[in-house]
C-alpha atoms as a PDB file:
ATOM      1  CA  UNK A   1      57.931 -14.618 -30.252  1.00  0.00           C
ATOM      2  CA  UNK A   2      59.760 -17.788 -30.874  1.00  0.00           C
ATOM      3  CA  UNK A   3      61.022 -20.391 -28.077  1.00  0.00           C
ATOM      4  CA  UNK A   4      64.525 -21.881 -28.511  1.00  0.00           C
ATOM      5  CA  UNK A   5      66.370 -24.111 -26.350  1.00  0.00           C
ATOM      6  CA  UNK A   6      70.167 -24.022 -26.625  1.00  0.00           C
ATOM      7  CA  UNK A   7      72.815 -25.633 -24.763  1.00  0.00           C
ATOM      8  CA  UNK A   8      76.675 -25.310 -24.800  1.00  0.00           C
ATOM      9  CA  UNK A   9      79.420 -25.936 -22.572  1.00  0.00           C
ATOM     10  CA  UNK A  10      81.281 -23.514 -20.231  1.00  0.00           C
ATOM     11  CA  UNK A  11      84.367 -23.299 -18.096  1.00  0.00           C
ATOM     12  CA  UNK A  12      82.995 -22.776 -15.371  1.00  0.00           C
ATOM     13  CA  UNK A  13      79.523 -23.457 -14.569  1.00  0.00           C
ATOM     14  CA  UNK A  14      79.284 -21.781 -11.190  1.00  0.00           C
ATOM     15  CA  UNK A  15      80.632 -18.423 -12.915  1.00  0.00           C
ATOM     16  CA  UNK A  16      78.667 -18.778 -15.988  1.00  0.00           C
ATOM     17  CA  UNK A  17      75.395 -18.576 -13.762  1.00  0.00           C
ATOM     18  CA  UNK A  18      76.341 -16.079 -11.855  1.00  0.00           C
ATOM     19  CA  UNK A  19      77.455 -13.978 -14.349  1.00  0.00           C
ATOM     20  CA  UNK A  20      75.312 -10.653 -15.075  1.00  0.00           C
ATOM     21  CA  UNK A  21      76.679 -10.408 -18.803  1.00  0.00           C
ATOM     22  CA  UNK A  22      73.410 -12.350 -20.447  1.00  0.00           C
ATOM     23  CA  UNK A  23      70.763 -10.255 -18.589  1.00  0.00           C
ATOM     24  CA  UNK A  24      73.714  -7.231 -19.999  1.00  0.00           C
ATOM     25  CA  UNK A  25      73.317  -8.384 -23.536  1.00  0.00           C
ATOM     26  CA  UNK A  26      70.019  -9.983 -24.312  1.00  0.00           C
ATOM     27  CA  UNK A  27      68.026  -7.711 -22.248  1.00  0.00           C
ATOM     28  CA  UNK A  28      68.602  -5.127 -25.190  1.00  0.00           C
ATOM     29  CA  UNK A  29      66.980  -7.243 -27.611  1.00  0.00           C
ATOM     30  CA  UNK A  30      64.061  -7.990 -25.502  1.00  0.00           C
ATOM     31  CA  UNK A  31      65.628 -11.892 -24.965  1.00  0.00           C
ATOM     32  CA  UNK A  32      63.839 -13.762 -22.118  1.00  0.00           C
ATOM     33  CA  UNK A  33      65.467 -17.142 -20.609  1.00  0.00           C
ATOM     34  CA  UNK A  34      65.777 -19.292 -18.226  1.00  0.00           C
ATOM     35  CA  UNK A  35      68.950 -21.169 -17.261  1.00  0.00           C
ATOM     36  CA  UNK A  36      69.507 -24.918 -16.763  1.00  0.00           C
ATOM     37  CA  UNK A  37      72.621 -27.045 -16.028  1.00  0.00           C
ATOM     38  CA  UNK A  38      73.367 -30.778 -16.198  1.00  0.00           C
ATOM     39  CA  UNK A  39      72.698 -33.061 -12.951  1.00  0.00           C
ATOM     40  CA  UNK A  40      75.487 -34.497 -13.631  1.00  0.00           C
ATOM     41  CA  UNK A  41      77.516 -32.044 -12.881  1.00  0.00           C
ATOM     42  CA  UNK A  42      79.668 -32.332 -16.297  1.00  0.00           C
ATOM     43  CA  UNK A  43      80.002 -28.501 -17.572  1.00  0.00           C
ATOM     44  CA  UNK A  44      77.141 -28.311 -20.343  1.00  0.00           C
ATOM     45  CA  UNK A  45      74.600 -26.055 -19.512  1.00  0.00           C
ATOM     46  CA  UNK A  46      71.578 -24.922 -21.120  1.00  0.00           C
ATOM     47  CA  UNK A  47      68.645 -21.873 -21.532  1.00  0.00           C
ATOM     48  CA  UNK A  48      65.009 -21.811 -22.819  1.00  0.00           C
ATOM     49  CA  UNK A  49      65.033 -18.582 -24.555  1.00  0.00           C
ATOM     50  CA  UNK A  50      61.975 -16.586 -25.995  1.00  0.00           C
ATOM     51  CA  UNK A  51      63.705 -14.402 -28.441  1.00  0.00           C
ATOM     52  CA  UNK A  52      61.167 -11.699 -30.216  1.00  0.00           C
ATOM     53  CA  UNK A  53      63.857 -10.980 -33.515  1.00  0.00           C
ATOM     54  CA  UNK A  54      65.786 -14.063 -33.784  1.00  0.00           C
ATOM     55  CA  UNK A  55      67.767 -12.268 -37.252  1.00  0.00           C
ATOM     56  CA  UNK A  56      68.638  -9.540 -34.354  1.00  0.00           C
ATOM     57  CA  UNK A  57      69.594 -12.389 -32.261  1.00  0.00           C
ATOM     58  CA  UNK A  58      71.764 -14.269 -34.951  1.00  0.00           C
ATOM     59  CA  UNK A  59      73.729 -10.774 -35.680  1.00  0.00           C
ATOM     60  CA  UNK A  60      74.662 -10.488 -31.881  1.00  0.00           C
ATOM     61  CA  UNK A  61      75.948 -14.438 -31.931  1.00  0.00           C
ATOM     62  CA  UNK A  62      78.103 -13.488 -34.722  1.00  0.00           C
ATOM     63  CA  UNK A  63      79.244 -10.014 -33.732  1.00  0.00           C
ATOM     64  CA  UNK A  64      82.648  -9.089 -32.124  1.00  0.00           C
ATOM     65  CA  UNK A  65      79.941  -7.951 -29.103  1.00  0.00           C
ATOM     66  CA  UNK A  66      78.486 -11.609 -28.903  1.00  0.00           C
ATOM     67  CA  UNK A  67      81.882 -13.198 -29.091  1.00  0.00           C
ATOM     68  CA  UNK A  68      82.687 -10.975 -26.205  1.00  0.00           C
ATOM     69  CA  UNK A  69      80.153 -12.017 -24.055  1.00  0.00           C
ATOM     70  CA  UNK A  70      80.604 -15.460 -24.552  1.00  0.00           C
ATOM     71  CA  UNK A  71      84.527 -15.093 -23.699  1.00  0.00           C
ATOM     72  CA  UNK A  72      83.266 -13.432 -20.522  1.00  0.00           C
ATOM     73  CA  UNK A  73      81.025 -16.536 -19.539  1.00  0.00           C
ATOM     74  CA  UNK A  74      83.432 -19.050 -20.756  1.00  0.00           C
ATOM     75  CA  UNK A  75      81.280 -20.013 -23.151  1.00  0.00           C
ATOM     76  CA  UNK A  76      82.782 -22.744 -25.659  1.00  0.00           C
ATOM     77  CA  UNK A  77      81.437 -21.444 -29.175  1.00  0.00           C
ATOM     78  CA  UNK A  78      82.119 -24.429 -30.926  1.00  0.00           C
ATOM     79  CA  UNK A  79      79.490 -26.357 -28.753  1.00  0.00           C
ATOM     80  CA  UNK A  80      76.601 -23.950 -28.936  1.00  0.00           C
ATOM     81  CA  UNK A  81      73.544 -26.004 -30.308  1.00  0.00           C
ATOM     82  CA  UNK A  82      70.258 -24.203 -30.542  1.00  0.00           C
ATOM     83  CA  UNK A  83      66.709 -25.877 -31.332  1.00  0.00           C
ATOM     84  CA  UNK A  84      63.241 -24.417 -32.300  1.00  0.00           C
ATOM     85  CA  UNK A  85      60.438 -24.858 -31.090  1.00  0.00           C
ATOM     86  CA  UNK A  86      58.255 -26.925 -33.487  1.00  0.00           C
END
């Protein structure tokens, strides 16, 4: 199983935490995380995810499913950076 961290920004961070769609989505693929926001209160967030098919993963990011989900959490696309672990 590989580790990731990604981060992105949101609309609203309060909402995006909250919001039951992740646990809806990557509990299918057997997606782990755990959520993190900025101090600073700006609206980046971020989540340490252990992802067990990360070619799975990549396919829901890019389907009209993933984009969905990330419409519903106010997700900004554009912003998503995701790291391995090394």
């Amino acid at each position: 199983m590989a580790t990731y961290m990604v981060f992105h920004e949101v609309d609203d961070v309060a909402s995006w935490l909250k919001s039951p769609k992740r646990d809806e989505v990557f509990g299918r693929l057997g997606v782990t995380y755990r959520t993190f926001v900025d101090p600073q209160g700006s609206k980046r967030v971020g989540l340490i995810c252990e992802i067990p098919d990360m070619d799975a993963f990549q396919a829901l990011l890019q389907s009209a499913e993933g984009g969905e989900a990330m419409k519903h959490d106010g997700v900004h696309p554009d912003t998503l950076l995701m790291l391995s672990e090394s």
